[in-house]
N, C-alpha and C. Protein backbone atom coordinates (compact mmCIF):
# COMPACT_ATOMS: atom_id res chain seq x y z
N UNK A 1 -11.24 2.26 -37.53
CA UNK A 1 -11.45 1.86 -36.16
C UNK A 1 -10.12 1.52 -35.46
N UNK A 2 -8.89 0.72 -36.10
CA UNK A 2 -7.80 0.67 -35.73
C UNK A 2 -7.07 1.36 -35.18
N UNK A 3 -7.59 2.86 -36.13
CA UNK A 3 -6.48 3.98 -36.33
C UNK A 3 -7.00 4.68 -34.99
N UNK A 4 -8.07 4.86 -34.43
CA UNK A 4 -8.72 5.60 -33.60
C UNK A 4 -8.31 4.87 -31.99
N UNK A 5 -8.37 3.58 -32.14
CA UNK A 5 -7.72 2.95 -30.90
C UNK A 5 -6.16 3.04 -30.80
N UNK A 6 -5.46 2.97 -31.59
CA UNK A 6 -4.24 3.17 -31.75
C UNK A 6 -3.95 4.39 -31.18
N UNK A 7 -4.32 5.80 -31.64
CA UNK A 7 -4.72 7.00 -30.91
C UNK A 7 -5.09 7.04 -29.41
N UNK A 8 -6.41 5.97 -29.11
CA UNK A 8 -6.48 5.88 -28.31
C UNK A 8 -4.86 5.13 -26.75
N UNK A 9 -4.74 4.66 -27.21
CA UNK A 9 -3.35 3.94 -26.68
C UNK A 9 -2.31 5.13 -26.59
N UNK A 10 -2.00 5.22 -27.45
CA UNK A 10 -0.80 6.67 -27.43
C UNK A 10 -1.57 7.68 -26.29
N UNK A 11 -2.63 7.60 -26.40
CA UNK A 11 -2.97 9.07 -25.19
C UNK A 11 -3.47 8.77 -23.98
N UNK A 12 -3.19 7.29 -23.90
CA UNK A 12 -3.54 6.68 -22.05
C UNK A 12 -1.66 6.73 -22.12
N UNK A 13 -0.81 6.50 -22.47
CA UNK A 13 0.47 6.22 -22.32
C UNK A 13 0.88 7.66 -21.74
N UNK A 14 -0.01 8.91 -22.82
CA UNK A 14 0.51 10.22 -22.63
C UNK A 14 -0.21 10.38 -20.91
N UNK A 15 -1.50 10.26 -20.89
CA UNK A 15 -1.90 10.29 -19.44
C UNK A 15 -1.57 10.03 -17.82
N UNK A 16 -0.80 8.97 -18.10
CA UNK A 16 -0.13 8.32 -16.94
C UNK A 16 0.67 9.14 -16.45
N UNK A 17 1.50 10.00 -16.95
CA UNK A 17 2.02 10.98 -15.77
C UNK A 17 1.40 11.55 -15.05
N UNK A 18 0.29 12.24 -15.25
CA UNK A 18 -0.48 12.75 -14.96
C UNK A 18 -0.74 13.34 -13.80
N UNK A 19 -0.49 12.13 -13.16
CA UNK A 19 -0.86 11.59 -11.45
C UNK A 19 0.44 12.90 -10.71
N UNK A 20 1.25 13.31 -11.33
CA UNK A 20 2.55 14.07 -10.54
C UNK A 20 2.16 15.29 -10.77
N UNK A 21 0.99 15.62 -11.57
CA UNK A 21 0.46 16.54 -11.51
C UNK A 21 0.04 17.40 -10.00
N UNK A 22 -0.83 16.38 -9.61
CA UNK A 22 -1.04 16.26 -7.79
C UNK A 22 -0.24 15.68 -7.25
N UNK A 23 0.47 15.23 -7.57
CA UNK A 23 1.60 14.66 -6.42
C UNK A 23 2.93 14.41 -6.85
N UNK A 24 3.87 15.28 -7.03
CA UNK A 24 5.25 15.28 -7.52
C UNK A 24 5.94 14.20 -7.08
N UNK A 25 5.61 14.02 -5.69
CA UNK A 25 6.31 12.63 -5.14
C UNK A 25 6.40 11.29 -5.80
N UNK A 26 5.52 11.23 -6.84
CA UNK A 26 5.37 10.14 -7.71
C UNK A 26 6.63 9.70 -9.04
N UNK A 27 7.11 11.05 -8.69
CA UNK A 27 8.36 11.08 -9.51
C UNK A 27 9.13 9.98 -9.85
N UNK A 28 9.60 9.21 -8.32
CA UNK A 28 10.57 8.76 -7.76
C UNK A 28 9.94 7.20 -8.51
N UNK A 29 8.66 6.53 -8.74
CA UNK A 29 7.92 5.67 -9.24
C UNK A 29 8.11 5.60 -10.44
N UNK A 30 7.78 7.01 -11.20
CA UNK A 30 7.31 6.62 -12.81
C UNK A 30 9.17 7.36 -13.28
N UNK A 31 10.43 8.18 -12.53
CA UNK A 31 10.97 8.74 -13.70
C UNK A 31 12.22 7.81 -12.47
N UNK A 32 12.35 7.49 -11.62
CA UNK A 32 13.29 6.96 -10.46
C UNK A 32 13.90 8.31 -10.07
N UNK A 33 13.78 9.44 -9.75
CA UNK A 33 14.21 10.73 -8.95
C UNK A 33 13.45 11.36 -7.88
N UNK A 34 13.93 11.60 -6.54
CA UNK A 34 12.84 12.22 -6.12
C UNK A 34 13.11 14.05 -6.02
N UNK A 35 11.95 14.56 -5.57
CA UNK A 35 11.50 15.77 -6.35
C UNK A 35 12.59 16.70 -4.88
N UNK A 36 13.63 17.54 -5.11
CA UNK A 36 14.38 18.08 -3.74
C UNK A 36 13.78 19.60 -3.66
N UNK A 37 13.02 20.00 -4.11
CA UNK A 37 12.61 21.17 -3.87
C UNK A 37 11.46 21.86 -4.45
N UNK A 38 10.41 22.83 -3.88
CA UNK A 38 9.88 23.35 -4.86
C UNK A 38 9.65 23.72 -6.02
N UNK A 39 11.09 24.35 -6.98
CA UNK A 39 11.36 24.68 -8.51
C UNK A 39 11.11 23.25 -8.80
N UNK A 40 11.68 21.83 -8.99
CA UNK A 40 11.52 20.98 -9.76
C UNK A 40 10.10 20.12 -9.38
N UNK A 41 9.57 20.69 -8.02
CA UNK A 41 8.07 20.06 -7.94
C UNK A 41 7.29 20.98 -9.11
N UNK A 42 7.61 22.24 -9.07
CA UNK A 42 6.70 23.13 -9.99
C UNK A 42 6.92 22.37 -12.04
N UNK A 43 8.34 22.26 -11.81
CA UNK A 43 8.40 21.80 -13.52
C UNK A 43 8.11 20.60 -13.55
N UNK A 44 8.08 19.65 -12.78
CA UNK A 44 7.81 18.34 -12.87
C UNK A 44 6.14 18.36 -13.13
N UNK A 45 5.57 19.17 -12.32
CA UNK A 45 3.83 19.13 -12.33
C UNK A 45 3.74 19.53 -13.82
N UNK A 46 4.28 20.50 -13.85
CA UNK A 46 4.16 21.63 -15.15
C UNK A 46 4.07 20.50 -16.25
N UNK A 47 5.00 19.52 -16.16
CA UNK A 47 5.23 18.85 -17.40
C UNK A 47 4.20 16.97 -17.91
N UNK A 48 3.87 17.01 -16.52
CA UNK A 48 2.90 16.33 -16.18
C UNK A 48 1.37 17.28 -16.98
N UNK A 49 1.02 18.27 -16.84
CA UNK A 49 -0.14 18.53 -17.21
C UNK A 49 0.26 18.69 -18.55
N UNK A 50 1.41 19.23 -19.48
CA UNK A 50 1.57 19.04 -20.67
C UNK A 50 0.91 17.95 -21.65
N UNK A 51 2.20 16.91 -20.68
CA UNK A 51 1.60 15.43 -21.15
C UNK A 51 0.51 15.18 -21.13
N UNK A 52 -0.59 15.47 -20.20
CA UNK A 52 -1.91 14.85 -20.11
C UNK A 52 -2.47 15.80 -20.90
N UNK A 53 -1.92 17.26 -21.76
CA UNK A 53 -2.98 17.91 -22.94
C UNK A 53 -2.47 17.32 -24.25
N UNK A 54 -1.06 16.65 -24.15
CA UNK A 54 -0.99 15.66 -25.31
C UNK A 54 -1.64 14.18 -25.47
N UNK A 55 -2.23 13.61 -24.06
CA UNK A 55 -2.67 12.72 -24.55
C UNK A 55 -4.39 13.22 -24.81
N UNK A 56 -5.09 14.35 -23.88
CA UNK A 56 -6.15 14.53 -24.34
C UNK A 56 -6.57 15.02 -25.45
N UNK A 57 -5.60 16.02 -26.15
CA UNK A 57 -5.60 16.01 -27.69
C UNK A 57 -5.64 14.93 -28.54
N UNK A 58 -4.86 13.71 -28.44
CA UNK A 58 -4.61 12.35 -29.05
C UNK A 58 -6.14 11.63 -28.89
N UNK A 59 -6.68 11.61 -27.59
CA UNK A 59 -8.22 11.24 -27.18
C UNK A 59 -9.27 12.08 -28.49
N UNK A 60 -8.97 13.39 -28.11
CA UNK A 60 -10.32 13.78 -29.24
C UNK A 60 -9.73 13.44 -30.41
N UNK A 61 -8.77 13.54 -31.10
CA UNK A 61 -8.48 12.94 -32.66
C UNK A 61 -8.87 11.33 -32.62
N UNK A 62 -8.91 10.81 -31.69
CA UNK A 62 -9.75 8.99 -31.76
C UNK A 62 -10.79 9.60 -32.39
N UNK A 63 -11.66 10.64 -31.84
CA UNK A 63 -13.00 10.50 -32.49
C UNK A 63 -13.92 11.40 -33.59
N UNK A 64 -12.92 12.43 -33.38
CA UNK A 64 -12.83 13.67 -34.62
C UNK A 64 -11.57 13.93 -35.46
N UNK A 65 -11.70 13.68 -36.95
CA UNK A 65 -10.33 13.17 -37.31
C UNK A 65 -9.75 14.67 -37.90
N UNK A 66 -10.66 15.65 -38.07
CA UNK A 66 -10.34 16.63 -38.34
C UNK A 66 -8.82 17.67 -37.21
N UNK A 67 -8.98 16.45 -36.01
CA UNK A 67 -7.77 16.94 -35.21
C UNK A 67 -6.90 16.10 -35.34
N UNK A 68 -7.07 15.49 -36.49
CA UNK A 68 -6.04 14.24 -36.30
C UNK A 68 -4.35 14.75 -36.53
N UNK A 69 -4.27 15.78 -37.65
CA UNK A 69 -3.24 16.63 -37.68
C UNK A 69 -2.33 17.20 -36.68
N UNK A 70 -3.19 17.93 -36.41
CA UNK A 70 -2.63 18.39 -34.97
C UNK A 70 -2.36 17.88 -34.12
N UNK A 71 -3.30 16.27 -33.81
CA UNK A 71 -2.70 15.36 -32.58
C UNK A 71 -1.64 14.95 -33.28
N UNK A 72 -1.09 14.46 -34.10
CA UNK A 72 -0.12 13.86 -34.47
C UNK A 72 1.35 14.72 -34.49
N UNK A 73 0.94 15.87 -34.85
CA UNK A 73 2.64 16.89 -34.95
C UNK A 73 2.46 17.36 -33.72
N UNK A 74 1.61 17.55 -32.48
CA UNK A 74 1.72 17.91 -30.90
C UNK A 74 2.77 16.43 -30.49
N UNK A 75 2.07 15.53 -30.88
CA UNK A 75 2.53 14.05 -30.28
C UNK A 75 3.96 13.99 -30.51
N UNK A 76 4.45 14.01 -31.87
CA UNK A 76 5.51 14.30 -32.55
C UNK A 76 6.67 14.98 -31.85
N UNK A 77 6.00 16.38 -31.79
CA UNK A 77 7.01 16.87 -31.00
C UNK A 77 7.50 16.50 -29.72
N UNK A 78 6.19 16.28 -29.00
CA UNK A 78 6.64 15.94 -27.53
C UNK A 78 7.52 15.02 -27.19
N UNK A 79 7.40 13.58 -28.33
CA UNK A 79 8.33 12.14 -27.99
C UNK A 79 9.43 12.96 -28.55
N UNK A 80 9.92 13.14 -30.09
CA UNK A 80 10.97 13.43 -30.47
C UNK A 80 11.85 14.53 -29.47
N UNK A 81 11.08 15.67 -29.07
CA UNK A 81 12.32 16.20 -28.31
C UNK A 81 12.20 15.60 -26.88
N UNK A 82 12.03 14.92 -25.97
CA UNK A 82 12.06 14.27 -25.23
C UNK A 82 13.19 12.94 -25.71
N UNK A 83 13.01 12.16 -26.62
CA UNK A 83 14.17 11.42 -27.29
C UNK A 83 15.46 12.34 -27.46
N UNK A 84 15.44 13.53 -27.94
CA UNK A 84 16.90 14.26 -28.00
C UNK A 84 17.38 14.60 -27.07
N UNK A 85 16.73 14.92 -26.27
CA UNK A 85 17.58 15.41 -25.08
C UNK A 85 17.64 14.07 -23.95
N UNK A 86 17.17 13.23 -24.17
CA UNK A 86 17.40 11.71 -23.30
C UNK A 86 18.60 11.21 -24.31
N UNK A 87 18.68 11.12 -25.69
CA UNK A 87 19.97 10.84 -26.35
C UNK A 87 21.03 11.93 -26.23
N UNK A 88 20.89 13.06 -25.95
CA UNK A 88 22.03 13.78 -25.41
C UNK A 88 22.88 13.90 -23.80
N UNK A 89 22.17 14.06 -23.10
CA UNK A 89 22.27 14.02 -21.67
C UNK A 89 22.57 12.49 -20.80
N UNK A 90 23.72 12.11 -19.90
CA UNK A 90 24.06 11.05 -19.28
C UNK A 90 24.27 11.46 -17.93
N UNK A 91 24.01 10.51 -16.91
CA UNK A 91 23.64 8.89 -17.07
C UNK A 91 22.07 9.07 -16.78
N UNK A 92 21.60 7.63 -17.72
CA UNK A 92 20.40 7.24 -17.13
C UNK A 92 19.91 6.10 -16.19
N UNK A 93 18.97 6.05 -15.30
CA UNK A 93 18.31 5.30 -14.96
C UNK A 93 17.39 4.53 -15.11
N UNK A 94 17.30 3.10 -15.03
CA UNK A 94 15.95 2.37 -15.26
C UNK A 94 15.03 2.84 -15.82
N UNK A 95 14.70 3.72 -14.74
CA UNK A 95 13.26 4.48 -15.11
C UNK A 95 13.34 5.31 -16.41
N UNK A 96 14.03 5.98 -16.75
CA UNK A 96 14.38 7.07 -17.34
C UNK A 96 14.46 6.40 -19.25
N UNK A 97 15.33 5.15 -18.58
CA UNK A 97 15.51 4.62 -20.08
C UNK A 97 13.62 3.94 -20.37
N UNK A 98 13.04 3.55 -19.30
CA UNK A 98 11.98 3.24 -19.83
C UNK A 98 10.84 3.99 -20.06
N UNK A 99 10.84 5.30 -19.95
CA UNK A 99 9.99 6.44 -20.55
C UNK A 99 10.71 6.38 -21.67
N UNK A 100 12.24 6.04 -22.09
CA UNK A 100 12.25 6.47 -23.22
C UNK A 100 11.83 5.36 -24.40
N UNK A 101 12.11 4.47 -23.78
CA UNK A 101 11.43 3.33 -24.58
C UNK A 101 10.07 3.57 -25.03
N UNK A 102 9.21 4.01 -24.06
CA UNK A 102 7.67 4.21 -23.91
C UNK A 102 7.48 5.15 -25.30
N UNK A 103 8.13 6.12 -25.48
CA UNK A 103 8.24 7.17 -26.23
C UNK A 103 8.41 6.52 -27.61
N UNK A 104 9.85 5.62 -27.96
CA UNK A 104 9.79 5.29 -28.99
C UNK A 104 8.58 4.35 -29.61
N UNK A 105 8.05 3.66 -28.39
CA UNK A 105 7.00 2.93 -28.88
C UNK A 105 5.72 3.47 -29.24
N UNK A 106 5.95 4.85 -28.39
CA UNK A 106 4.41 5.34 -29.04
C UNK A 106 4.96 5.95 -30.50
N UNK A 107 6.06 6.48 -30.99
CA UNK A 107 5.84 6.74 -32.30
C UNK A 107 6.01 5.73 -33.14
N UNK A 108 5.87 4.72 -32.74
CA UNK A 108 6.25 3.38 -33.76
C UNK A 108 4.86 3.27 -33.91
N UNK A 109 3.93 3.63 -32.78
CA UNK A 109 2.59 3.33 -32.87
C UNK A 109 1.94 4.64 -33.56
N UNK A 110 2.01 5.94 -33.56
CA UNK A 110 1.66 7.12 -34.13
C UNK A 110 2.12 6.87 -35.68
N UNK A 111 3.21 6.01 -36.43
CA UNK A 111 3.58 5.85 -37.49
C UNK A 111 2.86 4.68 -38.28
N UNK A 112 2.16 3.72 -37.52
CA UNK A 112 1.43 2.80 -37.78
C UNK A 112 -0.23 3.88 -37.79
N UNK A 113 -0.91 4.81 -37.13
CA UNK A 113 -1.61 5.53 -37.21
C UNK A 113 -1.66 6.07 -38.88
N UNK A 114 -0.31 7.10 -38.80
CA UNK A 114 0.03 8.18 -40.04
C UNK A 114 -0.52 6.74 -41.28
N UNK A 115 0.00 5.66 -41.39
CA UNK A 115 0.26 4.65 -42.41
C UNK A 115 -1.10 3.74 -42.50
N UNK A 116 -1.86 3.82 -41.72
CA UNK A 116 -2.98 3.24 -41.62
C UNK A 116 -4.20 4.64 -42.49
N UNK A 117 -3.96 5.73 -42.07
CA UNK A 117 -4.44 6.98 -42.72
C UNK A 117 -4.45 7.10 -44.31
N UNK A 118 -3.07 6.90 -44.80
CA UNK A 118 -2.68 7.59 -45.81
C UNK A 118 -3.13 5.90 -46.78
N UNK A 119 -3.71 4.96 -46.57
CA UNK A 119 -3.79 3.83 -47.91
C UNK A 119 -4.61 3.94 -47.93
C-alpha cells in the first residue's frame, strides 16, 4: 500500500507540468522563462505532455504492478537525464534549480518504491 502511494506521489509531481501543455505561458511560473516564440512554445508543450505520460504511467503501476517495471525505468530515465543536462548546462534559475530538486526527490522516492518491492 506504501509502495503504490509512493507511485502515486511521483506521478502527481510528474503531472504538474502539465498545465503548459495548454498554456506555454505558464512557463515563466513553474521553469522562471518565458516562452519567445512558437518553436519553444511547441517543445515546451511537447515536453509537458511527456511528463504527464510519465506520471500517468507511474498512476497505473499504483494499481497494476505488472507495470511497475516499466514505470520505474520510464521514470528513471526522465529524472536522470533531465539531472544531466541541468548538471551540465549554466546558469540556473530559482525555478530551474527547483525542478531539479523536485527530480532528485522523486528518485529518492522511486528508490524507496524499488526497496520497499524487493524485501
Amino acid at each position: 500500500m506504501l509502495s503504490a502511494a509512493l507511485r502515486l506521489l511521483v506521478a502527481a509531481l510528474n503531472l504538474v507540468p502539465r498545465v503548459v501543455a495548454r498554456r506555454p505561458q505558464r512557463t515563466v511560473g513553474l521553469h522562471g522563462f518565458p516562452i519567445d516564440g512558437p518553436a519553444l512554445a511547441l517543445a515546451m508543450r511537447h515536453r509537458a505532455v511527456l511528463l504527464a505520460l510519465v506520471g500517468v504511467l507511474l498512476a497505473i503501476a499504483a494499481f497494476d504492478d505488472p507495470w511497475l517495471r516499466r514505470a520505474l525505468l520510464v521514470a528513471l530515465l526522465s529524472k536522470v537525464s533531465f539531472l544531466a543536462l541541468f548538471a551540465t548546462t549554466r546558469p540556473h534559475g530559482a525555478p530551474m534549480r527547483r525542478v531539479a530538486l523536485a527530480d532528485v526527490a522523486a528518485l529518492e522516492v522511486l528508490a524507496l518504491v524499488v526497496a520497499l518491492r524487493t524485501r
